[in-house]
Protein backbone atom coordinates (compact mmCIF):
# COMPACT_ATOMS: atom_id res chain seq x y z
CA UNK A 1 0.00 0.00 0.00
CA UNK A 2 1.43 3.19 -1.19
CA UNK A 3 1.88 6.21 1.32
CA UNK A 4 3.03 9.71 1.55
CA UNK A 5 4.62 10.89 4.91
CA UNK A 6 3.66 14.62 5.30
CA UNK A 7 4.88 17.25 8.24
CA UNK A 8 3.54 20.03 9.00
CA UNK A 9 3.52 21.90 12.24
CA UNK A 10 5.83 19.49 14.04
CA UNK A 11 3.61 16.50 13.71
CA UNK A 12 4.10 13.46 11.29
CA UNK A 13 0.90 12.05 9.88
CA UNK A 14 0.74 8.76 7.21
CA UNK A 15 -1.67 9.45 4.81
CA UNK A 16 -2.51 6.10 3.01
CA UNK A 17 -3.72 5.54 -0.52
CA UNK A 18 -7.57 6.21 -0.86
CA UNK A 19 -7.29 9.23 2.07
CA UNK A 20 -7.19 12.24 2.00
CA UNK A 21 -4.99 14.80 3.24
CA UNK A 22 -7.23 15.38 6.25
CA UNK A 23 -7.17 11.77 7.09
CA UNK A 24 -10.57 10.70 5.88
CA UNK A 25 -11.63 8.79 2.48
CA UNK A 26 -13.36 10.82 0.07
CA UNK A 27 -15.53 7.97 -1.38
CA UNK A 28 -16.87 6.56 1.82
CA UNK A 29 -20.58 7.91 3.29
CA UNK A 30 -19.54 7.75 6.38
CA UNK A 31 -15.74 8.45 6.40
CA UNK A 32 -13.35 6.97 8.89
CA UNK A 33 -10.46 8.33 9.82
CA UNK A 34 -7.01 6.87 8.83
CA UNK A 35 -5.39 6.50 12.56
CA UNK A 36 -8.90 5.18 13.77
CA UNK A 37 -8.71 2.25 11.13
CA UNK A 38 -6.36 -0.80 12.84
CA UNK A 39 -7.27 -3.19 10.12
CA UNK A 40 -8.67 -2.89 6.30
CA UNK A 41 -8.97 -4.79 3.08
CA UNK A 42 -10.50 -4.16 -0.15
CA UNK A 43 -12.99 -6.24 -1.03
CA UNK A 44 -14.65 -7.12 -4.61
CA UNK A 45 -18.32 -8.70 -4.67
CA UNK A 46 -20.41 -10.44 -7.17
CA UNK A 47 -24.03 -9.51 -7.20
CA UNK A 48 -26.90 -11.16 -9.72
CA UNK A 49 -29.61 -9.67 -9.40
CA UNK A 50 -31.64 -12.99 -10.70
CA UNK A 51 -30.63 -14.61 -7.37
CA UNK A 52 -33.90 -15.01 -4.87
CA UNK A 53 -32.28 -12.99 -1.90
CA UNK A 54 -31.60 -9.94 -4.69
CA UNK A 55 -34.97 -9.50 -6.07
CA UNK A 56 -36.07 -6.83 -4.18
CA UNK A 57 -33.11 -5.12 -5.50
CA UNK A 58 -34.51 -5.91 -9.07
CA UNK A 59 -38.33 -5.73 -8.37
CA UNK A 60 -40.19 -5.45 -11.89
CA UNK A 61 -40.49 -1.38 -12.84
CA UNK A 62 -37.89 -0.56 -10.21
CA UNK A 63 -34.58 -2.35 -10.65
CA UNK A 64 -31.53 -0.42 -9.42
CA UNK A 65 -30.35 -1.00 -13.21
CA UNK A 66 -33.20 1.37 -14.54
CA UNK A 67 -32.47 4.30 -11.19
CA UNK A 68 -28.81 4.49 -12.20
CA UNK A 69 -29.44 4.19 -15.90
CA UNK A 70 -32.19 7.27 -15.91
CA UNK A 71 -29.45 8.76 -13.01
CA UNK A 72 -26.57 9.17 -15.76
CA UNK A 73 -29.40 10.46 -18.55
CA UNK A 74 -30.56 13.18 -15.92
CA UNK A 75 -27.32 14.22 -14.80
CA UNK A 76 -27.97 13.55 -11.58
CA UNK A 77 -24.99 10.51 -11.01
CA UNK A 78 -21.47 10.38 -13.19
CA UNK A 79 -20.52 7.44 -15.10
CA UNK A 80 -16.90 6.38 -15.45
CA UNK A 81 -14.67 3.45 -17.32
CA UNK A 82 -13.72 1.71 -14.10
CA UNK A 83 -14.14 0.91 -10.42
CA UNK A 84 -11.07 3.71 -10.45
CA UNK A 85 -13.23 6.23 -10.89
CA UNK A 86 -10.37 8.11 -13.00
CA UNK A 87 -12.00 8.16 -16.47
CA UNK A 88 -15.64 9.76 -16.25
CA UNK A 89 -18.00 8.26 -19.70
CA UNK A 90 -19.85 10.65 -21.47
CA UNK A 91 -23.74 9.94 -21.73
CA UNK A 92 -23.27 10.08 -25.70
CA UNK A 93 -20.70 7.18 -25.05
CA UNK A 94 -22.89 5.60 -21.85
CA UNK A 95 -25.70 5.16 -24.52
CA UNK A 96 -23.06 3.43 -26.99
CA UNK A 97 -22.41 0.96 -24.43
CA UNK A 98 -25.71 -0.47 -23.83
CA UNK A 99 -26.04 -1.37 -27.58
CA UNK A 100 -25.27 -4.26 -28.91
CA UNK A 101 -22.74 -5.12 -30.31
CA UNK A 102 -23.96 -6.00 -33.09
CA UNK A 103 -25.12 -2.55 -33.94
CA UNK A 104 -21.41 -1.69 -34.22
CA UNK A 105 -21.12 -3.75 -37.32
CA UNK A 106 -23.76 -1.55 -38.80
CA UNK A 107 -23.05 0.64 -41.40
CA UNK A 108 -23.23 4.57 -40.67
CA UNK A 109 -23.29 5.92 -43.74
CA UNK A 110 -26.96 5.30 -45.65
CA UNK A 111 -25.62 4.58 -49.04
CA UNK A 112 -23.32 2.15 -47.67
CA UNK A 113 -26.69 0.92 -46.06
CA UNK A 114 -28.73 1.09 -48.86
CA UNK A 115 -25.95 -0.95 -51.29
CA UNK A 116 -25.52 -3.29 -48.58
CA UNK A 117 -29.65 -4.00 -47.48
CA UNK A 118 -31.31 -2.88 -50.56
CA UNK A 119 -34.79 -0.96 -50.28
CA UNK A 120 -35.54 -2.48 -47.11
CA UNK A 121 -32.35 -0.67 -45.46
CA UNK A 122 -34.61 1.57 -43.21
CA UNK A 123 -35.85 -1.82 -41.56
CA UNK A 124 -32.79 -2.84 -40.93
CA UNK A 125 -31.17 -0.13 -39.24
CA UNK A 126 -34.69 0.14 -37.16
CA UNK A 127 -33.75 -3.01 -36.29
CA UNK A 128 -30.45 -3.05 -35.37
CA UNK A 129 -30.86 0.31 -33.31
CA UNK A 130 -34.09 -1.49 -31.36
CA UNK A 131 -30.88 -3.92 -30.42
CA UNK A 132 -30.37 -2.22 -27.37
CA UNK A 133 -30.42 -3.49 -23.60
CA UNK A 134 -32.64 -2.24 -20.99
CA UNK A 135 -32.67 -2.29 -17.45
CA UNK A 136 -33.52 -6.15 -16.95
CA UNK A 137 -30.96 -7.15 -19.09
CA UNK A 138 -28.38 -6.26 -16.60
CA UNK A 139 -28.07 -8.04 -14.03
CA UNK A 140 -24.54 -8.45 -13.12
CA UNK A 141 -22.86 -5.75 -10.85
CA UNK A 142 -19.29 -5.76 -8.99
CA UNK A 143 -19.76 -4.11 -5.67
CA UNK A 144 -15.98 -2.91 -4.24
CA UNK A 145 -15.78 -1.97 -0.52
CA UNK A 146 -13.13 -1.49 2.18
CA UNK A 147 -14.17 -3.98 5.24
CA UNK A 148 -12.33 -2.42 8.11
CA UNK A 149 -11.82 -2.09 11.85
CA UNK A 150 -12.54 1.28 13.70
CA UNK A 151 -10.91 1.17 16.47
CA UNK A 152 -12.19 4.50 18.01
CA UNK A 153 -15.71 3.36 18.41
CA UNK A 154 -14.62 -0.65 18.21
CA UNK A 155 -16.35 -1.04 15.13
CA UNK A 156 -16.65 -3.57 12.44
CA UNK A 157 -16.93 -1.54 9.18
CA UNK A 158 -18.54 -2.39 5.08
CA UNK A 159 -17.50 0.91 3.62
CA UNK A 160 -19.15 0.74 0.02
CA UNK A 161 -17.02 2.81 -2.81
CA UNK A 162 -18.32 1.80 -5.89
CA UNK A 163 -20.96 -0.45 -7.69
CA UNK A 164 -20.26 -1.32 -11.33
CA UNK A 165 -22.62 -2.54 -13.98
CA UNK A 166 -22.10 -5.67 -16.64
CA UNK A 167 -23.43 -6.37 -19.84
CA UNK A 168 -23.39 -10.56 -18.57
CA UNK A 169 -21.66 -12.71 -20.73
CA UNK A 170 -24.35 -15.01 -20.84
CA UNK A 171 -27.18 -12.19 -23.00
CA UNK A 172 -28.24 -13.66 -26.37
CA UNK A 173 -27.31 -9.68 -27.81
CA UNK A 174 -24.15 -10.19 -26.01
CA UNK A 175 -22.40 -11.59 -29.08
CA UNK A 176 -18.61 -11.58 -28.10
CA UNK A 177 -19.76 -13.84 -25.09
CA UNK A 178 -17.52 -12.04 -22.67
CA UNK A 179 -18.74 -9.84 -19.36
CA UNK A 180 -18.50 -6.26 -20.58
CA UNK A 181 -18.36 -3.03 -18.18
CA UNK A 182 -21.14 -0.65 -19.00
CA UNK A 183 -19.87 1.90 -16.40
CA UNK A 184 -18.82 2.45 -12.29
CA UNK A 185 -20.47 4.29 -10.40
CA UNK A 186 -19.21 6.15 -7.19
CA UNK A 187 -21.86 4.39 -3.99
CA UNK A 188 -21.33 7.93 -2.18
CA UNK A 189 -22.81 9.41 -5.00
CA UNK A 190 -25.31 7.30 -5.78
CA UNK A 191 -26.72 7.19 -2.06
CA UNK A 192 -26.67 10.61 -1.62
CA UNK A 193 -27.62 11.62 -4.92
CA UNK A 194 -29.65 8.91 -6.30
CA UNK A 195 -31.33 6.94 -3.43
CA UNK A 196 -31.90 9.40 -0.69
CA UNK A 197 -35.46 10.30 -0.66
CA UNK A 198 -36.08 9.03 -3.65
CA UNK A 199 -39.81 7.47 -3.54
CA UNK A 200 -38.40 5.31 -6.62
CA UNK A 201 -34.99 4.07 -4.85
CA UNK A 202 -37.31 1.13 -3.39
CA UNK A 203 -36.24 -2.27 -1.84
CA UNK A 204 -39.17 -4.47 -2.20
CA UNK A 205 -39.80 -6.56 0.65
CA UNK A 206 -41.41 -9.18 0.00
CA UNK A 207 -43.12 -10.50 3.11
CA UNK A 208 -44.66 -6.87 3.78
CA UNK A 209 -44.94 -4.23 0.69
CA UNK A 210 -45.51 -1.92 3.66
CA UNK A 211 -41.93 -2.20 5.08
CA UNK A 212 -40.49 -1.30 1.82
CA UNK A 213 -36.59 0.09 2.08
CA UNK A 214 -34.70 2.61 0.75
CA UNK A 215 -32.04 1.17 -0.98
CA UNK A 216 -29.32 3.60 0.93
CA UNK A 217 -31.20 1.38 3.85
CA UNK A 218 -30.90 -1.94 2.08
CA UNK A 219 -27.16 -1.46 1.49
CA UNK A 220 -26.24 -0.14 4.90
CA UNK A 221 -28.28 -3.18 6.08
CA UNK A 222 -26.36 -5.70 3.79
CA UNK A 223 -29.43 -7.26 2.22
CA UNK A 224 -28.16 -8.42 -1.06
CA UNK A 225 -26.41 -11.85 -2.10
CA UNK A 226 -23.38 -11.50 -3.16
CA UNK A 227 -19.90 -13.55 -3.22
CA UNK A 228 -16.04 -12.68 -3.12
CA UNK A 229 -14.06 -12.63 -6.18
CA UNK A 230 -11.23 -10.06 -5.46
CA UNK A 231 -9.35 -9.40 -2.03
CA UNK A 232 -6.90 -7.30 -2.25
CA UNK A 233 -3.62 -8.33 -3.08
CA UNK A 234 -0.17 -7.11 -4.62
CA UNK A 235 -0.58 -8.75 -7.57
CA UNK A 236 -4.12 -7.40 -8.18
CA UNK A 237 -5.57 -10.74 -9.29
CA UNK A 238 -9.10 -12.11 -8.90
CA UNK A 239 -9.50 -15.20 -7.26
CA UNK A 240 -10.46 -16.74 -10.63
CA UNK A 241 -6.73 -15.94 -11.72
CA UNK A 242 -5.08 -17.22 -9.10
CA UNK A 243 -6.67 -20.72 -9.11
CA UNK A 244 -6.90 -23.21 -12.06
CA UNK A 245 -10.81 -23.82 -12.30
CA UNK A 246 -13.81 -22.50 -11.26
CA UNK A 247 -14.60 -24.48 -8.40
CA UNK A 248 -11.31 -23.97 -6.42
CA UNK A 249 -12.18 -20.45 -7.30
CA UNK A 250 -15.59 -20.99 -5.38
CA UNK A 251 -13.95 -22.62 -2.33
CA UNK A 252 -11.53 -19.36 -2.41
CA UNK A 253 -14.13 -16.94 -2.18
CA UNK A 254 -15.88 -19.16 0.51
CA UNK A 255 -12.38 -18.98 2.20
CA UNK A 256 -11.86 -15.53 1.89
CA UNK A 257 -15.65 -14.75 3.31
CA UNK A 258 -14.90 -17.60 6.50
CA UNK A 259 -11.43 -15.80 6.63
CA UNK A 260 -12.34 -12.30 7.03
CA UNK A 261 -15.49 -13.26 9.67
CA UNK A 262 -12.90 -15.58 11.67
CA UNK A 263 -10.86 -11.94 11.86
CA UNK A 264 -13.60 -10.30 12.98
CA UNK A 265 -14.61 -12.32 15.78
CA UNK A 266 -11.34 -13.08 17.07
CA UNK A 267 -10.91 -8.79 17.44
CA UNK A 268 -12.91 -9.36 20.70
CA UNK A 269 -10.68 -11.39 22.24
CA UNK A 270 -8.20 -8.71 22.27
């Protein structure tokens, strides 16, 4: 882990990567600061949103796809390449990426259309252009967060940064058959920006439609499915690339999930 070693006024403070200067991490909702935090890793998470525990996330007419989606269009939330948050995607190129890709092979030009589909060439590009995936058809997200240990208010911490969208691999229009990133999304933003008193930010519960969540509530609650795939590590790999098939790979995420908990309980012996 990289750090700077600043001085100023005759006191020496470590700021690590992801801090600030004043101590505190600029992506978490509620920050934590750096000389309070005895233990951290970052953590990488899986989420389908087909899985039975994650419905409510993905109740029909108000998935979390379609919020963040209409979010980016309404410039209420940014968009950017990556979980780095570095690179921030235009909503000209946003709606590029949830065609398919199929559409790319279309020609732009309409005499190039017109030579290569004849008369019916407005069809086709109709078509092609209806090719497009909505809200249901994404249901794969990457949720990165810091798990930590305050040790100012001996505290067990799942400090969400980002959430990150995937065209799935798996989608019929998903003709190169590989996961594809639509976009990251900062969770700081999209809490306070997106979910907060939003009547359409809804977690459907569904044992009592009247104790219906927020899903800023849902999240700080932890009621979503999902498994490990990345701890944090200096080589950077998932836990897919550091084992040989995908069942080791499944035990390793199990590990990692028993491994961290074990941590955490064995803090209160201290």
């Amino acid at each position: 882990m990289k750090r700077t070693i600043l001085i100023a006024a005759g006191t020496l403070s470590i700021i690590f990567s992801g801090y600030a200067q004043d101590g505190y991490n600029p992506l978490s909702v509620r920050p934590v600061h750096t000389s309070d935090v005895m233990y951290q890793k970052t953590v990488t998470r899986a989420l389908d949103l087909r899985e039975k525990q994650n419905e409510p996330l993905f109740s029909r007419n108000n998935e979390i796809t379609a919020l963040i989606i209409n979010g980016v269009i309404d410039g209420q939330i940014k968009a950017y390449t990556n979980d780095s948050l570095n690179t921030q995607v235009s909503v000209s190129d946003f709606y590029k990426k949830m065609q398919s890709p199929a559409l790319a092979s279309l020609p732009t030009d309409t005499v190039d259309l017109f030579l290569e589909y004849g008369e019916n060439w407005r069809d086709v590009k109709k078509m092609f252009e209806s090719e497009k995936y909505m809200a249901r058809d994404l249901y794969q997200m990457e949720i990165k967060e810091n798990v930590l240990f305050d040790k100012q208010q001996s505290k067990w911490v799942y400090d969400i940064q980002t959430i990150t969208i995937y065209i799935p691999a798996d989608h019929l229009l998903n003709t190169r058959g590989i996961q594809t990133v639509v976009a990251s999304f900062s969770y700081k933003e999209l809490a306070e920006n997106l979910f907060k008193d939003n009547p359409k930010a809804i977690w459907y519960n569904v044992e009592n439609d009247h104790e219906n969540k927020n899903l800023a509530d849902a999240f700080d609650l932890r009621l979503f499915s999902a498994y490990i795939i990345k701890v944090s590590n200096p080589q950077d790999l998932y836990l897919s690339d550091m084992y040989s098939d995908e069942q080791k790979g499944r035990m390793a995420s199990n590990w990692s999930a028993e491994k961290l908990m074990e941590y955490e309980h064995n803090l209160w012996e201290f």
